[in-house]
Every structure is written in structure tokens, then in C-alpha cells.
N, C-alpha and C. Protein backbone atom coordinates (compact mmCIF):
# COMPACT_ATOMS: atom_id res chain seq x y z
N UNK A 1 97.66 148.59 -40.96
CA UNK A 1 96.98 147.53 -40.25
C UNK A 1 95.68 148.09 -39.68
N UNK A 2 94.90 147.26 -39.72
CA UNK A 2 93.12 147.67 -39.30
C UNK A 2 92.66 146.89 -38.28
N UNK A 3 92.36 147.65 -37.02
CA UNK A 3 92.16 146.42 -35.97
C UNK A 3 90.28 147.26 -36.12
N UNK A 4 90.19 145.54 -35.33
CA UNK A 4 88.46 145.36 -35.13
C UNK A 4 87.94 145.98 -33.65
N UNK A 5 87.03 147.05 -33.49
CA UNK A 5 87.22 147.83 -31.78
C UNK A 5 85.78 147.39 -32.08
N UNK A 6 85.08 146.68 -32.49
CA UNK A 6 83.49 146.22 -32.27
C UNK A 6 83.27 145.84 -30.96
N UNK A 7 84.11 144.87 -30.57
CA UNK A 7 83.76 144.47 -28.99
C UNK A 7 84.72 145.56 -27.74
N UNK A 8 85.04 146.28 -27.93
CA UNK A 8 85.64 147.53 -26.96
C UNK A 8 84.31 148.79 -26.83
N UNK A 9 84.07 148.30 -25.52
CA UNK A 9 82.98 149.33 -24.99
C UNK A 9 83.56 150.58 -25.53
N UNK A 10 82.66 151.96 -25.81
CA UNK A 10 82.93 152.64 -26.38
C UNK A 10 83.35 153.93 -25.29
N UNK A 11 83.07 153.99 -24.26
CA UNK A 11 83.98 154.48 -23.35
C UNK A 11 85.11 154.21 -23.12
N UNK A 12 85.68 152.86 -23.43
CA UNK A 12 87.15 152.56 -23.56
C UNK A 12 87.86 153.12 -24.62
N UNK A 13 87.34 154.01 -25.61
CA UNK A 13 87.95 154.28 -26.81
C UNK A 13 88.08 155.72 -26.51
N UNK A 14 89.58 156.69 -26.67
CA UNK A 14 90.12 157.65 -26.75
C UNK A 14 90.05 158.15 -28.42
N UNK A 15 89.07 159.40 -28.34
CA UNK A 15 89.24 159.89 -29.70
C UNK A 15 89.11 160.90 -29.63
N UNK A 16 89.55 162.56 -28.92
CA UNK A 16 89.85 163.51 -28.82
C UNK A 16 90.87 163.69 -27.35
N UNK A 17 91.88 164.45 -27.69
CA UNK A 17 92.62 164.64 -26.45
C UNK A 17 91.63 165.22 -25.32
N UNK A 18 92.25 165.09 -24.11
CA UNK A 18 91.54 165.07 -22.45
C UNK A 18 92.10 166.52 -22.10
N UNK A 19 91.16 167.56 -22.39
CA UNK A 19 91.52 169.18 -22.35
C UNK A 19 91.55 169.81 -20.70
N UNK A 20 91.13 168.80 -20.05
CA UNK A 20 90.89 168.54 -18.35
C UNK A 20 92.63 168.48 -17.61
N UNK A 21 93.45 167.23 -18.55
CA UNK A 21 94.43 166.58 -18.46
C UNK A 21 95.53 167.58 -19.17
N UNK A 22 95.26 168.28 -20.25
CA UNK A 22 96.10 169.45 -20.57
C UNK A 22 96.46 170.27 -19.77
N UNK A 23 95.49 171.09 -19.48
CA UNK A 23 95.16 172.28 -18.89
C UNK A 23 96.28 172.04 -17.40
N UNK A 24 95.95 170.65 -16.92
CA UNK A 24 96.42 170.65 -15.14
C UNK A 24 97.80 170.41 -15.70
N UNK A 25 98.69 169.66 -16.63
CA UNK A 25 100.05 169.12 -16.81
C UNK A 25 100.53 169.33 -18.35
N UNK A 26 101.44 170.59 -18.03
CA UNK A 26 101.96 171.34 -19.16
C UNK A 26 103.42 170.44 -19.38
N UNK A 27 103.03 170.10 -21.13
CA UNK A 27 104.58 169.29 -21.51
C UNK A 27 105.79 169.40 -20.96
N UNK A 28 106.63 169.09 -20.80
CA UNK A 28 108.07 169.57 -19.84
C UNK A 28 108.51 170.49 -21.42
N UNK A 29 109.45 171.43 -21.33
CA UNK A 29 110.37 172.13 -22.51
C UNK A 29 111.45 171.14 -23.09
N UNK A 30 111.72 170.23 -22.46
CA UNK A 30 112.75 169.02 -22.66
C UNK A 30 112.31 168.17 -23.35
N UNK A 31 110.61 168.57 -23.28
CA UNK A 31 110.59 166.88 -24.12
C UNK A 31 109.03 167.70 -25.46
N UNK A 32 109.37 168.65 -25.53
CA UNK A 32 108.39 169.75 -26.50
C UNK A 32 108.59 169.28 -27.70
N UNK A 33 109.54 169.18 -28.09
CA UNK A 33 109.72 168.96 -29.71
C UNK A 33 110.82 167.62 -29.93
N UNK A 34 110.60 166.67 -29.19
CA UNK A 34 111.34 165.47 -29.81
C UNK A 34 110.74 164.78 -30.96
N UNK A 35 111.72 164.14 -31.77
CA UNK A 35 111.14 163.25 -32.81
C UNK A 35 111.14 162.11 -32.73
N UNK A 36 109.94 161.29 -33.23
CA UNK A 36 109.71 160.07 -33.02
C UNK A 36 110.91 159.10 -33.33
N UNK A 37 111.54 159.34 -34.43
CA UNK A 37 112.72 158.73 -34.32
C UNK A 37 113.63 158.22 -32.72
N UNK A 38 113.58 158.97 -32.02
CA UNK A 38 114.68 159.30 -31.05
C UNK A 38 113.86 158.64 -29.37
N UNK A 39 112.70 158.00 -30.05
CA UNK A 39 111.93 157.23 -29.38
C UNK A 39 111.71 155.84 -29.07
N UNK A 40 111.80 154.85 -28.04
CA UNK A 40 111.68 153.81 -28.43
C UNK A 40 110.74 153.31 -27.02
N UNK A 41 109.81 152.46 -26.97
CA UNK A 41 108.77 152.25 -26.28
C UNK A 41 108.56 150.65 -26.48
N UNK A 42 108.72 150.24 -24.86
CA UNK A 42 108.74 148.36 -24.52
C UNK A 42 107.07 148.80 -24.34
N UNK A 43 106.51 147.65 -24.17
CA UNK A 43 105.49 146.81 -23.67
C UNK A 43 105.39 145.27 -23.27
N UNK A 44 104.73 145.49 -22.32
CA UNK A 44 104.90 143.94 -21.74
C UNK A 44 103.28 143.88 -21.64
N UNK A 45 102.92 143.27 -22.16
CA UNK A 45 100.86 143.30 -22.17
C UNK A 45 100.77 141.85 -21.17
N UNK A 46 101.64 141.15 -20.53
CA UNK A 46 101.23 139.88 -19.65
C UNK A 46 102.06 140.55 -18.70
N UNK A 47 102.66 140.96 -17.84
CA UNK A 47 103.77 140.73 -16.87
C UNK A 47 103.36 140.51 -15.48
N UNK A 48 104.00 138.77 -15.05
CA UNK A 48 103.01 138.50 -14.61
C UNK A 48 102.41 136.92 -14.90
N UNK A 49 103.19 136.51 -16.02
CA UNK A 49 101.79 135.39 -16.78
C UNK A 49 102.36 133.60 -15.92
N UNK A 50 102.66 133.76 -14.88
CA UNK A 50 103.19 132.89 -13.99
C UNK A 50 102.01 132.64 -12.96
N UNK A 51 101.91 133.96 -12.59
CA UNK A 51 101.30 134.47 -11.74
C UNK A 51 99.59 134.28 -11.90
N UNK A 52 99.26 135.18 -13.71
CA UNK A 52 98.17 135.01 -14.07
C UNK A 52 97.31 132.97 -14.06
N UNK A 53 98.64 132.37 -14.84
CA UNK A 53 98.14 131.01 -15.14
C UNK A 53 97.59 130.53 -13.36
N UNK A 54 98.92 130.80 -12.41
CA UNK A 54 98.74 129.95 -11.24
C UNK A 54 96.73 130.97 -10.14
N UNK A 55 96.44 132.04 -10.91
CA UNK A 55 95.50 132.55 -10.28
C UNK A 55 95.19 133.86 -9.88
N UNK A 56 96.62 134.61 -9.38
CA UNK A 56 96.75 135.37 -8.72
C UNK A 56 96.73 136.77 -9.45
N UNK A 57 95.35 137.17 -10.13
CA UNK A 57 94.92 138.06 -10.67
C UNK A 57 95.59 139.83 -10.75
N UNK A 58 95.56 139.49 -8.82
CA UNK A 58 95.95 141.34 -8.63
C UNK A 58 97.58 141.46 -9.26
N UNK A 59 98.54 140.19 -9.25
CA UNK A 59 99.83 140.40 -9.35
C UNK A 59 100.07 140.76 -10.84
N UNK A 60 99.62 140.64 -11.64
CA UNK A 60 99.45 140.68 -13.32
C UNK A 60 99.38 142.41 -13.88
N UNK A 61 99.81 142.62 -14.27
CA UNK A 61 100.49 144.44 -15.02
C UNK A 61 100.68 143.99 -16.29
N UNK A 62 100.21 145.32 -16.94
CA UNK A 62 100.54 145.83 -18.38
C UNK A 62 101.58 146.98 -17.94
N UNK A 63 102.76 146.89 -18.40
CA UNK A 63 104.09 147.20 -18.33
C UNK A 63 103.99 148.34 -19.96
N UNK A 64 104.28 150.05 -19.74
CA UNK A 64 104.75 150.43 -21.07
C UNK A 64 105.46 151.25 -20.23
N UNK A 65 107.27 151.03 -21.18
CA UNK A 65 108.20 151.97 -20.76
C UNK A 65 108.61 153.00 -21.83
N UNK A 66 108.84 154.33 -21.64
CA UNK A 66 109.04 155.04 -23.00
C UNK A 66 110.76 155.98 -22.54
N UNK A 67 111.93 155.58 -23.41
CA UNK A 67 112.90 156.14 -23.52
C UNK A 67 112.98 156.83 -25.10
N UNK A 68 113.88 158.20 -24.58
CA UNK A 68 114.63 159.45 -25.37
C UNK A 68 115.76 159.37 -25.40
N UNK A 69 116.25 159.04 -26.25
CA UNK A 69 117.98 158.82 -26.27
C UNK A 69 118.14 158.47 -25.54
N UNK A 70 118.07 157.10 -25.80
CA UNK A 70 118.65 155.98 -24.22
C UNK A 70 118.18 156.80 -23.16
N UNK A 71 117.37 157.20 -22.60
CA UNK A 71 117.46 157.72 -21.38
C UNK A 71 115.93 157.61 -21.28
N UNK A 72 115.51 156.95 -19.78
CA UNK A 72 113.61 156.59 -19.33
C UNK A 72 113.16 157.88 -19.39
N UNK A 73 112.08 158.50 -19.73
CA UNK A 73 111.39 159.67 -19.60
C UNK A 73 110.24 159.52 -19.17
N UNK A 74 109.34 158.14 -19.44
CA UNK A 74 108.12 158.09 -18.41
C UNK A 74 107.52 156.14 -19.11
N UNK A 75 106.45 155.62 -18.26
CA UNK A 75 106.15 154.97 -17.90
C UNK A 75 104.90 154.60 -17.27
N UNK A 76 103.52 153.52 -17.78
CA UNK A 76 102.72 153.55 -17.03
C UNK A 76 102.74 151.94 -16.45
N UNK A 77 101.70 151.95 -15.35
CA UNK A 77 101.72 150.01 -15.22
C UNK A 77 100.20 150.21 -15.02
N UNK A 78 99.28 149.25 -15.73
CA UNK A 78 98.00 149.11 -15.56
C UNK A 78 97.69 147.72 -15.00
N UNK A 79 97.24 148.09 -13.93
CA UNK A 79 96.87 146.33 -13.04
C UNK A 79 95.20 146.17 -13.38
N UNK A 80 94.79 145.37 -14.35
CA UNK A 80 93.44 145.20 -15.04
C UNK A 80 92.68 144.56 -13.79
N UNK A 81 93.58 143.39 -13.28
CA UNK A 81 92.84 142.74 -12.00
C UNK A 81 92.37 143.48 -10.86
N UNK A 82 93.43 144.62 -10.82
CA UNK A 82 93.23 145.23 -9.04
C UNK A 82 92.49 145.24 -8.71
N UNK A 83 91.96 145.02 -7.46
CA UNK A 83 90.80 144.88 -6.36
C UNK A 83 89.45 144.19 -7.09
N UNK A 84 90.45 142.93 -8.00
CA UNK A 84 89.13 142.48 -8.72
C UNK A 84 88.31 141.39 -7.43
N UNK A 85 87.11 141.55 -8.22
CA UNK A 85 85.80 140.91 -7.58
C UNK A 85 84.81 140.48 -8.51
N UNK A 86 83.86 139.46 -7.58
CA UNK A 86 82.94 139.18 -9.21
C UNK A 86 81.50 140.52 -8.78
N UNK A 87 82.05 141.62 -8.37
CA UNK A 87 81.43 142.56 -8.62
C UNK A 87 81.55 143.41 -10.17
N UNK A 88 82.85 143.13 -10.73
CA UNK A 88 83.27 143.54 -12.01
C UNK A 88 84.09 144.90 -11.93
N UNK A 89 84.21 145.25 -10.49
CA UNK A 89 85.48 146.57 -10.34
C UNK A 89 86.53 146.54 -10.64
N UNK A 90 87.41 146.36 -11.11
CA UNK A 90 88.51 146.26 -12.34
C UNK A 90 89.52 147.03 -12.42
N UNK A 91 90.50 147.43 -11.95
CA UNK A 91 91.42 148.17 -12.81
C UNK A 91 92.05 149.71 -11.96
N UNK A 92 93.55 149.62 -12.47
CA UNK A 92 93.64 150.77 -11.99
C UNK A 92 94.79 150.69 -13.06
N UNK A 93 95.45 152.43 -12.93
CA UNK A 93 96.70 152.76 -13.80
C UNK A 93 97.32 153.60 -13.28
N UNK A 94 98.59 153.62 -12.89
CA UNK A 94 99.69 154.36 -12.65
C UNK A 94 100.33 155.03 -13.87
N UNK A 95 100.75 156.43 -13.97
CA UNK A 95 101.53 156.14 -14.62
C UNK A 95 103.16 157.70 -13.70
N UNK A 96 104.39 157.77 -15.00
CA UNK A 96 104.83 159.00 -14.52
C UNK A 96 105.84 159.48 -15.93
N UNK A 97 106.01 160.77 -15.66
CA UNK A 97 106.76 161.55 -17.12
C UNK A 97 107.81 162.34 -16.51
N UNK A 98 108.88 162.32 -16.78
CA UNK A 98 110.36 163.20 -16.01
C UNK A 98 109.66 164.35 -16.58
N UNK A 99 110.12 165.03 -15.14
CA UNK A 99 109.63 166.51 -15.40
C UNK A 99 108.29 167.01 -15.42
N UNK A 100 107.59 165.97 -14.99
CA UNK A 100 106.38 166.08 -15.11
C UNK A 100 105.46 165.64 -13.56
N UNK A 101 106.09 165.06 -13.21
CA UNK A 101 105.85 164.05 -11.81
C UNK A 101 105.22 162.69 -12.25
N UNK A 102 103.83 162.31 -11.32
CA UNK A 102 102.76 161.25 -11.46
C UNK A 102 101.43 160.70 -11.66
N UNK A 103 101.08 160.23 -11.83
CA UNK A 103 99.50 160.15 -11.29
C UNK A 103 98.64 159.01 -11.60
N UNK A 104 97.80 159.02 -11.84
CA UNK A 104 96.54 157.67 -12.03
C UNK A 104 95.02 157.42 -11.57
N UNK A 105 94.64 156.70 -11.91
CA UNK A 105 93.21 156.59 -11.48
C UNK A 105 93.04 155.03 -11.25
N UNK A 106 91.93 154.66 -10.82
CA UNK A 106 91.47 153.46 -10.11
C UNK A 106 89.78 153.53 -11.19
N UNK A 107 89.39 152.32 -11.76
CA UNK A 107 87.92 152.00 -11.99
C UNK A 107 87.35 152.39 -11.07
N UNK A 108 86.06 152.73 -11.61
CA UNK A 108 84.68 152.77 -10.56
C UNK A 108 83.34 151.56 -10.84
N UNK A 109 83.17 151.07 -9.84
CA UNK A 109 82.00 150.18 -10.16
C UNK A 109 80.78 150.65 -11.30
């Protein structure tokens, strides 16, 4: 499948790993060599869409959960609305990895 990234600002596009993001958070040994098989990963790209229709922007999350043999190993939630304004500040992301702890960032104007 071939998707169209013409209209995705090109700072939104990931195309070499983040050697910044390596360096600080070393893989757990537990989760070094799993196979994709043994993987299974929800997404919820509206969660929220109650919320979204009736207005209420900040309440709205992109939901991805990722389990290893039945078992959660990590998880992010991206709130696109947060601390939206018609300044165009936008966005923040949580995320966390067992064995790994947490973290995230917030847009900048």
C-alpha cells in the first residue's frame, strides 16, 4: 500500500532514527529480540469522537497500545487539541515502555 505524505509538513515526517533518543533510553533486555509475530498493537485514531463532534477539542486522544504475549509493554496517547488556540499551538504526546519508564513532549508555537 502507497500512502500520499504531499500534504504532511515535512518536519512531521520521521526518516532516520532520533540518535538523541537512543543514546538517553537503552532497549530493556526483555524486550531486545522479540518477534513481530508475538506482537499485537490497538489504535484508536478518534478516542473521544463524542466529545470531538459535541466541541470539546482538548478531550480527544490518539490511543496506541502495544502487547507481547498477552502482556501491555508500552503505550502512547497523543492529544492533537491540547492547549489548542487559534494561535495554532497544538499538541502534545505521552507516551511509556515496561522497563523503560516515560516521557513526552508538548508542541511549540
Amino acid at each position: 500500500m502507497n500512502f500520499d505524505f504531499s500534504d504532511v509538513p515535512s518536519d512531521f515526517i520521521v526518516t532516520k532514527p532520533d540518535e538523541s533518543f537512543l543514546e538517553k533510553f537503552k532497549c530493556p533486555e526483555s524486550l531486545a529480540n522479540i518477534a513481530e509475530s508475538d506482537l499485537v498493537v490497538w489504535v484508536d485514531p478518534l478516542d473521544g469522537t463524542s466529545e470531538y463532534v459535541q466541541g470539546f477539542l482538548e478531550h480527544v486522544t490518539v490511543l496506541i497500545g502495544i502487547s507481547f504475549r498477552e502482556s501491555a509493554i508500552g503505550g502512547i496517547i497523543h492529544q492533537p487539541y491540547f492547549k489548542c488556540s487559534t494561535s495554532g499551538k497544538l499538541g502534545r504526546t505521552i507516551w511509556g515502555v515496561k522497563e523503560l519508564g516515560t516521557g513526552g513532549y508538548q508542541s511549540k508555537k
